[in-house]
Each structure stands twice: as C-alpha cells, then as structure tokens.
C-alpha atoms as a PDB file:
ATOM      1  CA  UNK A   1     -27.541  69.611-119.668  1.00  0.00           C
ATOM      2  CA  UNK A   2     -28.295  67.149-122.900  1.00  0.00           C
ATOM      3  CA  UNK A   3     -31.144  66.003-123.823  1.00  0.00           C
ATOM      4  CA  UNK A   4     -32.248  63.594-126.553  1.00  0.00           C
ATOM      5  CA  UNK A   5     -36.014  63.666-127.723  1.00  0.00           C
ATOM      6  CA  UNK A   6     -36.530  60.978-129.482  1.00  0.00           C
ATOM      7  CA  UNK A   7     -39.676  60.624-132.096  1.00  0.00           C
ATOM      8  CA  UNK A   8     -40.994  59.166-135.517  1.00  0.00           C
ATOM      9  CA  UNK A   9     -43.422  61.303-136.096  1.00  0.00           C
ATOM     10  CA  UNK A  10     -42.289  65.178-136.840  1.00  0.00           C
ATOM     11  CA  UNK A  11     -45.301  67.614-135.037  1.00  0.00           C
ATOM     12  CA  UNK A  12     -44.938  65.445-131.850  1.00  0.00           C
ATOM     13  CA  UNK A  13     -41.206  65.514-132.142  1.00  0.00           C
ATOM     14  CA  UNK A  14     -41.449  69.139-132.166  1.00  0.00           C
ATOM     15  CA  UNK A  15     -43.971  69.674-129.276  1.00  0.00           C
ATOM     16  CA  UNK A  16     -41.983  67.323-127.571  1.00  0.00           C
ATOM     17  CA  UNK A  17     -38.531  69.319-128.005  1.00  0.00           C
ATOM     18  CA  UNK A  18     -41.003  72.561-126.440  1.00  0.00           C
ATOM     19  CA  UNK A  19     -41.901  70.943-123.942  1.00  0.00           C
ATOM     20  CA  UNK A  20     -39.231  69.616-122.661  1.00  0.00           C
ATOM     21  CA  UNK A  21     -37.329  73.193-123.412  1.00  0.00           C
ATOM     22  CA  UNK A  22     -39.930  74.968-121.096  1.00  0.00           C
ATOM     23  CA  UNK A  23     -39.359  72.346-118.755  1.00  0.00           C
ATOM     24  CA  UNK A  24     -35.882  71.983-118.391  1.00  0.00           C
ATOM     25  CA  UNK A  25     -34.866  75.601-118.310  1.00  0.00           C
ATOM     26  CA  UNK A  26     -32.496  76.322-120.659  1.00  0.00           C
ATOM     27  CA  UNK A  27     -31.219  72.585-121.753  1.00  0.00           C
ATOM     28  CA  UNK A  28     -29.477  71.990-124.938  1.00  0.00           C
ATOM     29  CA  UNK A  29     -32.162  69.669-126.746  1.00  0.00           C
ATOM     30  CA  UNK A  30     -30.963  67.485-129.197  1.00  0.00           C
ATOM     31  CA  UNK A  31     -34.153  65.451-131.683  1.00  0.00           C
ATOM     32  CA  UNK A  32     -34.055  61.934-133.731  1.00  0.00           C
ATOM     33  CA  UNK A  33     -36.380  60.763-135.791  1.00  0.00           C
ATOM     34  CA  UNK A  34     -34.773  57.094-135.798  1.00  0.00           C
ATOM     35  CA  UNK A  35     -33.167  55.677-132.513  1.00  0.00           C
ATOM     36  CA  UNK A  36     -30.262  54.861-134.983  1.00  0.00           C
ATOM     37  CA  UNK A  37     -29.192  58.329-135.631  1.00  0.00           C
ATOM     38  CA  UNK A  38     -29.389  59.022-131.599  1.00  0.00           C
ATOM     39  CA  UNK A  39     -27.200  56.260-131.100  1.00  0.00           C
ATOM     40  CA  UNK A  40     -24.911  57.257-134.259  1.00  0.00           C
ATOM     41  CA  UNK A  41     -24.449  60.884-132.039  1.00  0.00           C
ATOM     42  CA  UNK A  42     -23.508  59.149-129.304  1.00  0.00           C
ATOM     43  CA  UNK A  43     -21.332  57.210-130.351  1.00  0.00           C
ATOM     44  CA  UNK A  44     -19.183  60.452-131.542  1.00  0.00           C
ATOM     45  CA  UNK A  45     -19.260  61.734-128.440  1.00  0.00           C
ATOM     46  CA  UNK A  46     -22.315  63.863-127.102  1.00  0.00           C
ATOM     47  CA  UNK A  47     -23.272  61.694-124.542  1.00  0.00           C
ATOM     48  CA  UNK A  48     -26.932  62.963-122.993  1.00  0.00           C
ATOM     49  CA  UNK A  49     -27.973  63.033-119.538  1.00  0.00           C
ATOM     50  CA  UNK A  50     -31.524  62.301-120.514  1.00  0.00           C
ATOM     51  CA  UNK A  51     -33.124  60.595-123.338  1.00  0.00           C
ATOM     52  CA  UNK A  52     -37.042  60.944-123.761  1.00  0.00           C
ATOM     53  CA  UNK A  53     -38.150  58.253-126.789  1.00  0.00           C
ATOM     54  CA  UNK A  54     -41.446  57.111-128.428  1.00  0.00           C
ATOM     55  CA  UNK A  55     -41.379  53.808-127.978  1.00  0.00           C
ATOM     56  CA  UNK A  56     -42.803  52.205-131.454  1.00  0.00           C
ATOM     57  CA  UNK A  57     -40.459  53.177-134.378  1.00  0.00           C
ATOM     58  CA  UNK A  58     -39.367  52.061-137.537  1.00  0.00           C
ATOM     59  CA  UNK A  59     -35.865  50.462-137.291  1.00  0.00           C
ATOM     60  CA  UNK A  60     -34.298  50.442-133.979  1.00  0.00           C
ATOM     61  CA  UNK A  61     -37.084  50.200-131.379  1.00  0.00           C
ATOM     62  CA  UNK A  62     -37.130  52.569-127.859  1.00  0.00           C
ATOM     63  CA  UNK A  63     -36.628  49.201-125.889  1.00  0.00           C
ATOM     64  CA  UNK A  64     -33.692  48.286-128.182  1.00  0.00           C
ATOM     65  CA  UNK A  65     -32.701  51.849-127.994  1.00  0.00           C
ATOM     66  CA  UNK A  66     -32.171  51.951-124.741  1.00  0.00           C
ATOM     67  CA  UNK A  67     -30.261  48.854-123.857  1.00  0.00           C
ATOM     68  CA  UNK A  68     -27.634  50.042-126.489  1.00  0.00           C
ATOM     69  CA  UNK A  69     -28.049  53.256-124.889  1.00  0.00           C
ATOM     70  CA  UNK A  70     -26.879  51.734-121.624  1.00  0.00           C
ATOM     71  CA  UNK A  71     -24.110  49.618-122.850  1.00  0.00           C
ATOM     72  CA  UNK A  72     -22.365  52.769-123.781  1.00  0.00           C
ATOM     73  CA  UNK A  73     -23.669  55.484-121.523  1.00  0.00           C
ATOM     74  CA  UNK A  74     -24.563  53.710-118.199  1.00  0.00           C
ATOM     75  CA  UNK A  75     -25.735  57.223-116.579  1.00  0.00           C
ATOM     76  CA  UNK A  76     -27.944  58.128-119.069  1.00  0.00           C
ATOM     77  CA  UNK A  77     -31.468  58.523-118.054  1.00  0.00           C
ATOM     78  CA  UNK A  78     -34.420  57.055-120.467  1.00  0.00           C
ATOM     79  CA  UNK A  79     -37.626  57.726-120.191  1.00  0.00           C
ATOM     80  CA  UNK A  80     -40.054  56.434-122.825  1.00  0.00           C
ATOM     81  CA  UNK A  81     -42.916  58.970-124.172  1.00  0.00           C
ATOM     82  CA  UNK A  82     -45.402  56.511-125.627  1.00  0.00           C
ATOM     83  CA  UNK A  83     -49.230  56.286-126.370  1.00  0.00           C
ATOM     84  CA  UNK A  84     -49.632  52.914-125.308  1.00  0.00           C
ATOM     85  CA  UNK A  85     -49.669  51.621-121.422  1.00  0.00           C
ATOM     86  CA  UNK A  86     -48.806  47.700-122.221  1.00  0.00           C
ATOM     87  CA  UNK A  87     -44.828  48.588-122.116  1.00  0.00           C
ATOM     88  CA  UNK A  88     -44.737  49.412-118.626  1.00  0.00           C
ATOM     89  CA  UNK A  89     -43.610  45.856-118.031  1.00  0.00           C
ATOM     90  CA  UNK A  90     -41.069  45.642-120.371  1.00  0.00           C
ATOM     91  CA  UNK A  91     -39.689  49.784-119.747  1.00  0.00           C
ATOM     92  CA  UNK A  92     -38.866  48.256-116.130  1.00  0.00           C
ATOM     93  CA  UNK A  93     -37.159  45.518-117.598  1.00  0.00           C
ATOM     94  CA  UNK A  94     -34.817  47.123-119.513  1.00  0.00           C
ATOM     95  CA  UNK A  95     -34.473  49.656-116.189  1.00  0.00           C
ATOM     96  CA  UNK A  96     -36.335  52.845-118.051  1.00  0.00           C
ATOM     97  CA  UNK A  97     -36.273  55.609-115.134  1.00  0.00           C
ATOM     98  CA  UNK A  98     -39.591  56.984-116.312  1.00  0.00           C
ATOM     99  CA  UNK A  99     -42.557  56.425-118.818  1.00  0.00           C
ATOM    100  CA  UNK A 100     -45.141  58.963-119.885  1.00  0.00           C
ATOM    101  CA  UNK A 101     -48.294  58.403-121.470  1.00  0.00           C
ATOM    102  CA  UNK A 102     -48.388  61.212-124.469  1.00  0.00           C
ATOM    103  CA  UNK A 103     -49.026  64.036-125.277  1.00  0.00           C
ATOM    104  CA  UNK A 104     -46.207  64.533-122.217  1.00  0.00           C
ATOM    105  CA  UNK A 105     -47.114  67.747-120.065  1.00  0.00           C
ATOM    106  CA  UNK A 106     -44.596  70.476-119.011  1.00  0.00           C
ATOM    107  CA  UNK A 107     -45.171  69.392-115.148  1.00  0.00           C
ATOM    108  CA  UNK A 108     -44.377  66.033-116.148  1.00  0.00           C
ATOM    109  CA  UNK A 109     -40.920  66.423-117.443  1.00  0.00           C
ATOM    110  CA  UNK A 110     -39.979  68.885-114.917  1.00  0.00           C
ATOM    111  CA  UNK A 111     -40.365  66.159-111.939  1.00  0.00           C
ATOM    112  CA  UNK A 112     -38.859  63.712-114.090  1.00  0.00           C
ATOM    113  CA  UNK A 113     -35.713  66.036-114.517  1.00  0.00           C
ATOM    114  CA  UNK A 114     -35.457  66.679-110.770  1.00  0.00           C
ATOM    115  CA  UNK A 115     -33.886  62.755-110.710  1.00  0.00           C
ATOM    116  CA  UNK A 116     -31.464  63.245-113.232  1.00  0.00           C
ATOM    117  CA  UNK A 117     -28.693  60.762-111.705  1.00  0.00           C
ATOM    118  CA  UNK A 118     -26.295  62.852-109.792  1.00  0.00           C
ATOM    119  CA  UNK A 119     -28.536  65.655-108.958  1.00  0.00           C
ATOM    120  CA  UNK A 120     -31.011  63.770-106.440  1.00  0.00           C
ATOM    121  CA  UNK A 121     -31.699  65.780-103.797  1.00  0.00           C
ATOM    122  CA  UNK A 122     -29.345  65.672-100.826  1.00  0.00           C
ATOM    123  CA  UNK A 123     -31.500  64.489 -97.896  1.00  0.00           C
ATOM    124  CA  UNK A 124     -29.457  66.401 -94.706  1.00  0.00           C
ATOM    125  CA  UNK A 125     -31.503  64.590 -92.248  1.00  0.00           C
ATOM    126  CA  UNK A 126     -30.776  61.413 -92.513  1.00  0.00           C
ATOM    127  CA  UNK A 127     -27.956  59.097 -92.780  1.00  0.00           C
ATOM    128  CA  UNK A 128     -26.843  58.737 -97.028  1.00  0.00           C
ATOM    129  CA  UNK A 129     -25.990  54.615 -96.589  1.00  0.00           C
ATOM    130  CA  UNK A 130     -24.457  52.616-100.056  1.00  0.00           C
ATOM    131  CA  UNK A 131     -25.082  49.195-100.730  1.00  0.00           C
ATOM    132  CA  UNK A 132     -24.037  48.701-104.180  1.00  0.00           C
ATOM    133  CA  UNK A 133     -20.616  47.486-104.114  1.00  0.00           C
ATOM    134  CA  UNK A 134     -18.829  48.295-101.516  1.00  0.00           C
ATOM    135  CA  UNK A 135     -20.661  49.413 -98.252  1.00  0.00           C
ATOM    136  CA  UNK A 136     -20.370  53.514 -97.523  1.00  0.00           C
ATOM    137  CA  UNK A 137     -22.047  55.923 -94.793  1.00  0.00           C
ATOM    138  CA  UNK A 138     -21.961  59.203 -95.434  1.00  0.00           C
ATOM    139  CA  UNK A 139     -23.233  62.450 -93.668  1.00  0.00           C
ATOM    140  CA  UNK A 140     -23.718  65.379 -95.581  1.00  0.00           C
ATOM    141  CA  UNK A 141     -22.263  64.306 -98.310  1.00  0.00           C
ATOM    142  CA  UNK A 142     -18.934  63.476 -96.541  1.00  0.00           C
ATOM    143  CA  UNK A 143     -17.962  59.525 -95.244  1.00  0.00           C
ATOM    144  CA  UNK A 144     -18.249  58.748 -91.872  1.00  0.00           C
ATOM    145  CA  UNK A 145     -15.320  57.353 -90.065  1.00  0.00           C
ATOM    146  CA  UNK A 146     -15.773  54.395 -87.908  1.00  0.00           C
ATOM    147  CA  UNK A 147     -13.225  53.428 -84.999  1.00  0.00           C
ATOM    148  CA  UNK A 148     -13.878  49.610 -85.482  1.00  0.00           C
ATOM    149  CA  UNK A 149     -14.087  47.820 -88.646  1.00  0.00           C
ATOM    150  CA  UNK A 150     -16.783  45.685 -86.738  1.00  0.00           C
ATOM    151  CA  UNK A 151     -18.731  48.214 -85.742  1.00  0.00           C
ATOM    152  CA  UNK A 152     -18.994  49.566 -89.853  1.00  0.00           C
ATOM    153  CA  UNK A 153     -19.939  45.730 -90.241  1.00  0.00           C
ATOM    154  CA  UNK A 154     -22.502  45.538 -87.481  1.00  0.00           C
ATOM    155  CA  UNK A 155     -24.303  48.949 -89.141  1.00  0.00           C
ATOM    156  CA  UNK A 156     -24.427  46.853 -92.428  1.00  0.00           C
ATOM    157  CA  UNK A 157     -25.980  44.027 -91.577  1.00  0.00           C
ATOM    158  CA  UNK A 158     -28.433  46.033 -89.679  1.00  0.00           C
ATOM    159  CA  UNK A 159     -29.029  47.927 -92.794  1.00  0.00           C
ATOM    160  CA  UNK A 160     -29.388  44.698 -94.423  1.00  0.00           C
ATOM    161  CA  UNK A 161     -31.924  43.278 -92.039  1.00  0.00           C
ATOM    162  CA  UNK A 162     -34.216  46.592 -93.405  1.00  0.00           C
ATOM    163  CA  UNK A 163     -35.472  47.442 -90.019  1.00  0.00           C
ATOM    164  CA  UNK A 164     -36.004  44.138 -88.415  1.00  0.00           C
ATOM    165  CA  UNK A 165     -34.983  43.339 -85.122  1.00  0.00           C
ATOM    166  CA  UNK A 166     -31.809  41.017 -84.717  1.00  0.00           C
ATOM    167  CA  UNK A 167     -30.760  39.094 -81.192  1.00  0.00           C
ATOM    168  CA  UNK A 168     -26.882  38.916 -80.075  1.00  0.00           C
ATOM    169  CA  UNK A 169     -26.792  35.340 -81.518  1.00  0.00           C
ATOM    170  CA  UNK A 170     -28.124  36.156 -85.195  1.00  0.00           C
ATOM    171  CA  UNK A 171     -25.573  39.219 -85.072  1.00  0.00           C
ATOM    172  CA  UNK A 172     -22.558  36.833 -84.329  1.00  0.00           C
ATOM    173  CA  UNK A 173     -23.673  34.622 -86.647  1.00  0.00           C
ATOM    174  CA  UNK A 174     -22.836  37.005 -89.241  1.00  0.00           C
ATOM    175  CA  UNK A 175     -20.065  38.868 -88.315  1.00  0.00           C
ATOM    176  CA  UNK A 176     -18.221  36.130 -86.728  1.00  0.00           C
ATOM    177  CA  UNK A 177     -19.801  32.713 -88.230  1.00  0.00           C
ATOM    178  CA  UNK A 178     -20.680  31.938 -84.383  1.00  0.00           C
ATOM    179  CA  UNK A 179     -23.936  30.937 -83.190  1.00  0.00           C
ATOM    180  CA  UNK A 180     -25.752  30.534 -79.799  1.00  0.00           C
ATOM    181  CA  UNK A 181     -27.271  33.569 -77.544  1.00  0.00           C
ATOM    182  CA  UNK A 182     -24.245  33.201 -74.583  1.00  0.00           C
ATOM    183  CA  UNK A 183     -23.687  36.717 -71.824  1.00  0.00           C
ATOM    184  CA  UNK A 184     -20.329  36.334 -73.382  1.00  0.00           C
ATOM    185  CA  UNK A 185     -21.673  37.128 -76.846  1.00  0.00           C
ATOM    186  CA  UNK A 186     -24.103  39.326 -75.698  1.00  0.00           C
ATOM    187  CA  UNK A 187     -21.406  41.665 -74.074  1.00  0.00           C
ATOM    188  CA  UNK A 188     -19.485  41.738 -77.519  1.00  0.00           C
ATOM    189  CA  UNK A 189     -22.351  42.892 -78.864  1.00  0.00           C
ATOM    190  CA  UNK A 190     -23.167  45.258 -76.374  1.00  0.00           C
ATOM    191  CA  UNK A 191     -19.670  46.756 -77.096  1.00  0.00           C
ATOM    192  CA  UNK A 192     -19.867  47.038 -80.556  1.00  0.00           C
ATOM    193  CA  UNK A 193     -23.455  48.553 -80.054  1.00  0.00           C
ATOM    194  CA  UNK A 194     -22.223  51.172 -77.594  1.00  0.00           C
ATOM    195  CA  UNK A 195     -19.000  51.964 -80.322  1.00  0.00           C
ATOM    196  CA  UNK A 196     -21.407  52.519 -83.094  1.00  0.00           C
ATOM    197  CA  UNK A 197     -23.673  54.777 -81.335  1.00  0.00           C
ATOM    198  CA  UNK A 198     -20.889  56.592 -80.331  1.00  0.00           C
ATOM    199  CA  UNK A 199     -19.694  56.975 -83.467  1.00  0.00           C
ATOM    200  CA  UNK A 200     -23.011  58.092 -84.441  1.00  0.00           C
ATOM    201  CA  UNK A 201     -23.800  60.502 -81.719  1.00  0.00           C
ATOM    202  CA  UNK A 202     -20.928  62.372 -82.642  1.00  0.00           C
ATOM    203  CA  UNK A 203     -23.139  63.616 -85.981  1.00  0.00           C
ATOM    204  CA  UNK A 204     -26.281  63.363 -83.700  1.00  0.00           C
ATOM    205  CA  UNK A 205     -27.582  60.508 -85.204  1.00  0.00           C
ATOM    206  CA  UNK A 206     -27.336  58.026 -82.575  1.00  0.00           C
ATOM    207  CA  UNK A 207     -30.968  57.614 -82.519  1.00  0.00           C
ATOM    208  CA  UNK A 208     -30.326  55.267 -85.907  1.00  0.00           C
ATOM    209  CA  UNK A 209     -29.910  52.800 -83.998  1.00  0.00           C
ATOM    210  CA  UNK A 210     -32.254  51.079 -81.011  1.00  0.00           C
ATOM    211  CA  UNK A 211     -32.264  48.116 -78.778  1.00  0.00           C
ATOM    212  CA  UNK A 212     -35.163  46.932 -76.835  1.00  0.00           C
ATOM    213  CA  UNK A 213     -35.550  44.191 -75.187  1.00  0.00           C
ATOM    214  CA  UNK A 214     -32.223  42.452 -75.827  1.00  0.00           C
ATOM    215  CA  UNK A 215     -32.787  43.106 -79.794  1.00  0.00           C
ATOM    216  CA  UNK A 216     -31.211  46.026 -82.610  1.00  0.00           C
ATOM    217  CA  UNK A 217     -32.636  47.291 -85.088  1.00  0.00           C
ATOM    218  CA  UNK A 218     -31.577  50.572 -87.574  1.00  0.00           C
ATOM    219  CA  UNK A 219     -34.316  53.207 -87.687  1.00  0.00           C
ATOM    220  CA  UNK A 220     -35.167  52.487 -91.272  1.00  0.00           C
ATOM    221  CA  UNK A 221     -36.895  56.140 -91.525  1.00  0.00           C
ATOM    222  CA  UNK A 222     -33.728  57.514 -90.478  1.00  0.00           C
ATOM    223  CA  UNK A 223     -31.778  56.429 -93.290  1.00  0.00           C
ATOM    224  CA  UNK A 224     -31.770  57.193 -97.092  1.00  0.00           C
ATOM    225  CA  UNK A 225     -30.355  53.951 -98.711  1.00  0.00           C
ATOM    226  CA  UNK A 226     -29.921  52.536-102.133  1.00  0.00           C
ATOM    227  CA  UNK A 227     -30.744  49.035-101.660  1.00  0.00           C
ATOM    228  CA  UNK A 228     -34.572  50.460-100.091  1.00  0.00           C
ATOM    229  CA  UNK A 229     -34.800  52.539-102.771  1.00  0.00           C
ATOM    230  CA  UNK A 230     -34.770  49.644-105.146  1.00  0.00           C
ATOM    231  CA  UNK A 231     -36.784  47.747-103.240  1.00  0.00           C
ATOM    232  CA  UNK A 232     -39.368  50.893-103.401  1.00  0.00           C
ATOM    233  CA  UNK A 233     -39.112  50.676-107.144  1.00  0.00           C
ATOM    234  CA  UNK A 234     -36.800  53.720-107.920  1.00  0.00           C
ATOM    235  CA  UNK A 235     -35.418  53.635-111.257  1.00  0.00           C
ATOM    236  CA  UNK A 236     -32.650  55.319-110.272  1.00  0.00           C
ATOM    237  CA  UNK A 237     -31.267  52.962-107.603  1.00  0.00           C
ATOM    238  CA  UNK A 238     -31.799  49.776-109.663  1.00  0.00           C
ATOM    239  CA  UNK A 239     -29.606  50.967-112.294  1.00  0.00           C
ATOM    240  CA  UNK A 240     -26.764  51.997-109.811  1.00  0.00           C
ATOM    241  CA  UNK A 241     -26.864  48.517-108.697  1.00  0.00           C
ATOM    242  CA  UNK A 242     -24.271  46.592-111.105  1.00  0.00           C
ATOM    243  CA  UNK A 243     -24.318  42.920-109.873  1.00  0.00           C
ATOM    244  CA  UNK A 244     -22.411  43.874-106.540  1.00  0.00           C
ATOM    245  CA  UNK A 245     -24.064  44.366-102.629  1.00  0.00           C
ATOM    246  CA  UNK A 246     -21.794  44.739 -99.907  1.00  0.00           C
ATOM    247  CA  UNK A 247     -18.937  43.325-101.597  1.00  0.00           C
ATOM    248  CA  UNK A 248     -16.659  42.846 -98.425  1.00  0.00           C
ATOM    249  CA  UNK A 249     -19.265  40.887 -96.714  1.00  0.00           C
ATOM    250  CA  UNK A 250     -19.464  37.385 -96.941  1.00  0.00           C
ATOM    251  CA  UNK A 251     -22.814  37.406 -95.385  1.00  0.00           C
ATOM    252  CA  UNK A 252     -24.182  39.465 -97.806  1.00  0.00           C
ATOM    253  CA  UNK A 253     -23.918  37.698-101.081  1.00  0.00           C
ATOM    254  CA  UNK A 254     -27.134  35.851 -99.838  1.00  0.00           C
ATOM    255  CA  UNK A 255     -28.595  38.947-100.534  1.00  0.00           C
ATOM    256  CA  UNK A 256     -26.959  40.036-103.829  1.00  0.00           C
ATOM    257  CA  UNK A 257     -27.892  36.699-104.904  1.00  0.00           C
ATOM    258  CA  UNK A 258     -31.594  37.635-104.641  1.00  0.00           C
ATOM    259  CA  UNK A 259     -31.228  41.062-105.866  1.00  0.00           C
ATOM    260  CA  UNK A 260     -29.430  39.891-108.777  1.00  0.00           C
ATOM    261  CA  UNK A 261     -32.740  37.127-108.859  1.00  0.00           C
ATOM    262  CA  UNK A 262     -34.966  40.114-108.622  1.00  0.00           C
ATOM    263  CA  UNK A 263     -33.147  42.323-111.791  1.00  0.00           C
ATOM    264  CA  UNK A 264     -33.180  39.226-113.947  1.00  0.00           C
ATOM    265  CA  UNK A 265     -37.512  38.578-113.191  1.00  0.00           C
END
C-alpha cells in the first residue's frame, strides 16, 4: 500500500509518517511538504491509495489538493490531519473520507485504513446491492441471477423506496407506467413477488423481502447498499457515486436527480 503524508511543518510531518507506519503495518509512506510536490509524484505515476494532508499550507491548499487529487486518481482516499475543526464543512464538500483533529493517534489511522476503497469489509450476511450506475445484487461477492428482468426491477425500486412499504398500484406505476390498485394488477404483482423470493430463497435470503397486509417492503437491515450508505454519510459511498443511480430505470432518475441535488449542497 501507498501512502502520502502530507505536511508544512517538518517534526509533525515526521510524527505523522510514524504514526501512520505503526499504523498501517508495513506501508510504503511517501511525505510532502507542499501539496504541489505530492501532486508533481503523482502525476509520474505513483498513484497512492491514501493521502493524509494538513489542511493550511503555503501554495496549494489540502482542499485544493484534493480536488486535483481526485481529478486524476478518483480512488484515492484523503483524509485531512488538521488543527482546526471549522473545515469539516468544506472536507465533506470536496468528499474527504476522513478528518482528524491533530496530533493524529495510532488508533485513529488504523480505523481509518480499514476503509481503504476496495478493502471494505465483505458483509456475508446480507445482500451486497449497487445503486450507482447500473443496478447489481450480489451474494458473496458473486451476482445474483434473476429469472425475470421484472423481478431484478421490482427488487430495485424496493431498494429505492429504503424500506417503505409500497401497494400493487404504486409498484405498477413504476415498472409499467400504470396506475390504479385492480385484482388484475395485484396478481402481477403477486407473481413477480413470489419469482423474486424464489430467486432469493435459493441463497436463503428470502426473508429480504415482506408483504403484509397487501404492501412490500425490502428488509432494509438485511441489505448492505451504496445508496444507504451515502445517505448515512459514508465517505466512501458518496465518492463511488459519479452522477449515475440506476441507470436502466426510468423511474429512478427522480432520484439521481436529488442525489445529484444533495452532492452539489
């Protein structure tokens, strides 16, 4: 693993680069005392996977840092190391994954590298669900097959709906731009509903789904998604999003629309 420390000032840069070698086990740790030489070493090639920078230096600022960081290595993870609280607002804006209040501890960069993007923990109990873009399930790391198109669609806009209970009618609504709450609908539904769970039993996860009472909902806790970790305020999942939700839904650019909204605030 690479990582940048980043730092105007020498003795912190050096308790920094310590720190963060204690912490990260054996990383190769690469220090700048000016953003402009990090970005100069990037730009030949060694690309880091983490970038820990003060955020008030001479020069090229941490903020400006990282959006050029960004613009040519998306992945990289920043985290600002600062002395100063009132740049929480704009470290979010400018998608930081992490910002520590100096000096940094040992404990602190070692739960900070445990979300280096690609290495998030696998969670093997519940159902891995993608958003951004195009719309993927995946169990175990491997993607699910579905037997009808509609019933893939039918898990998406439940996953959409974040846990709240849809009717028949609101579900035809979206997937087929018909309203109205008719038996005939109903028993579409129905077989869509009984397909998906199906599909879903066969990994024993049927219990994603549930209908009471006429309505279906997803068992939010059930699923690990990317669109409710952003909406929880992980780093990590608002900078996989790139503009695109659910791509292949027409339904869903209501959604992207406010997400995109959301980024931009």
């Amino acid at each position: 693993m690479l990582i940048f420390a980043i730092d105007d000032e020498e003795n912190v840069l050096e308790y920094n680069k310590e720190i963060i070698e204690k912490a990260s086990d054996g990383a190769d740790v690469m220090t700048f005392k000016r953003g402009g030489a990090a970005l100069e070493a990037i730009r030949r090639g060694y690309l880091p996977e983490v970038v820990f920078t003060d955020i008030e230096m001479p020069g090229v600022s941490g903020l400006e840092l990282a959006v050029r960081i960004k613009e040519i290595s998306p992945k990289t993870r920043i985290i600002f190391t600062t002395g100063y609280e009132k740049y929480a607002y704009e470290a979010f804006k400018v998608r930081a994954h992490g910002y520590l209040l100096k000096p940094i501890r040992e404990e602190d960069i070692v739960k900070e590298l445990e979300y280096v993007p690609g290495r998030r923990r696998q969670v093997m109990d519940k159902l891995e669900v993608r958003c951004f873009g195009h719309f993927d399930v995946l169990w175990q790391g491997k993607p699910i097959i579905f037997g009808r198109k509609k019933s893939k669609e039918l898990l998406a806009y439940l996953i959409d709906r974040d846990g709240a209970a849809c009717t028949s009618g609101e579900i035809a609504l979206a997937l087929w731009q018909e309203g109205g709450d008719t038996r005939a609908e109903q028993n579409r539904i129905r077989v869509l509903i009984n397909d998906l769970k199906k599909t879903l039993k066969g990994i024993g996860m049927e219990d994603v789904i549930v209908r009471e009472h006429g309505e279906t909902a997803v068992r939010r806790e059930l699923v690990d998604c990317d669109y409710y970790r952003m909406l929880e305020g992980d780093m990590d999942a608002l900078s996989e999003y790139h503009g695109q939700y659910m791509v292949e839904y027409t339904w869903a650019e209501i959604r992207n629309a406010d997400l995109l909204q959301f980024v931009k605030n």
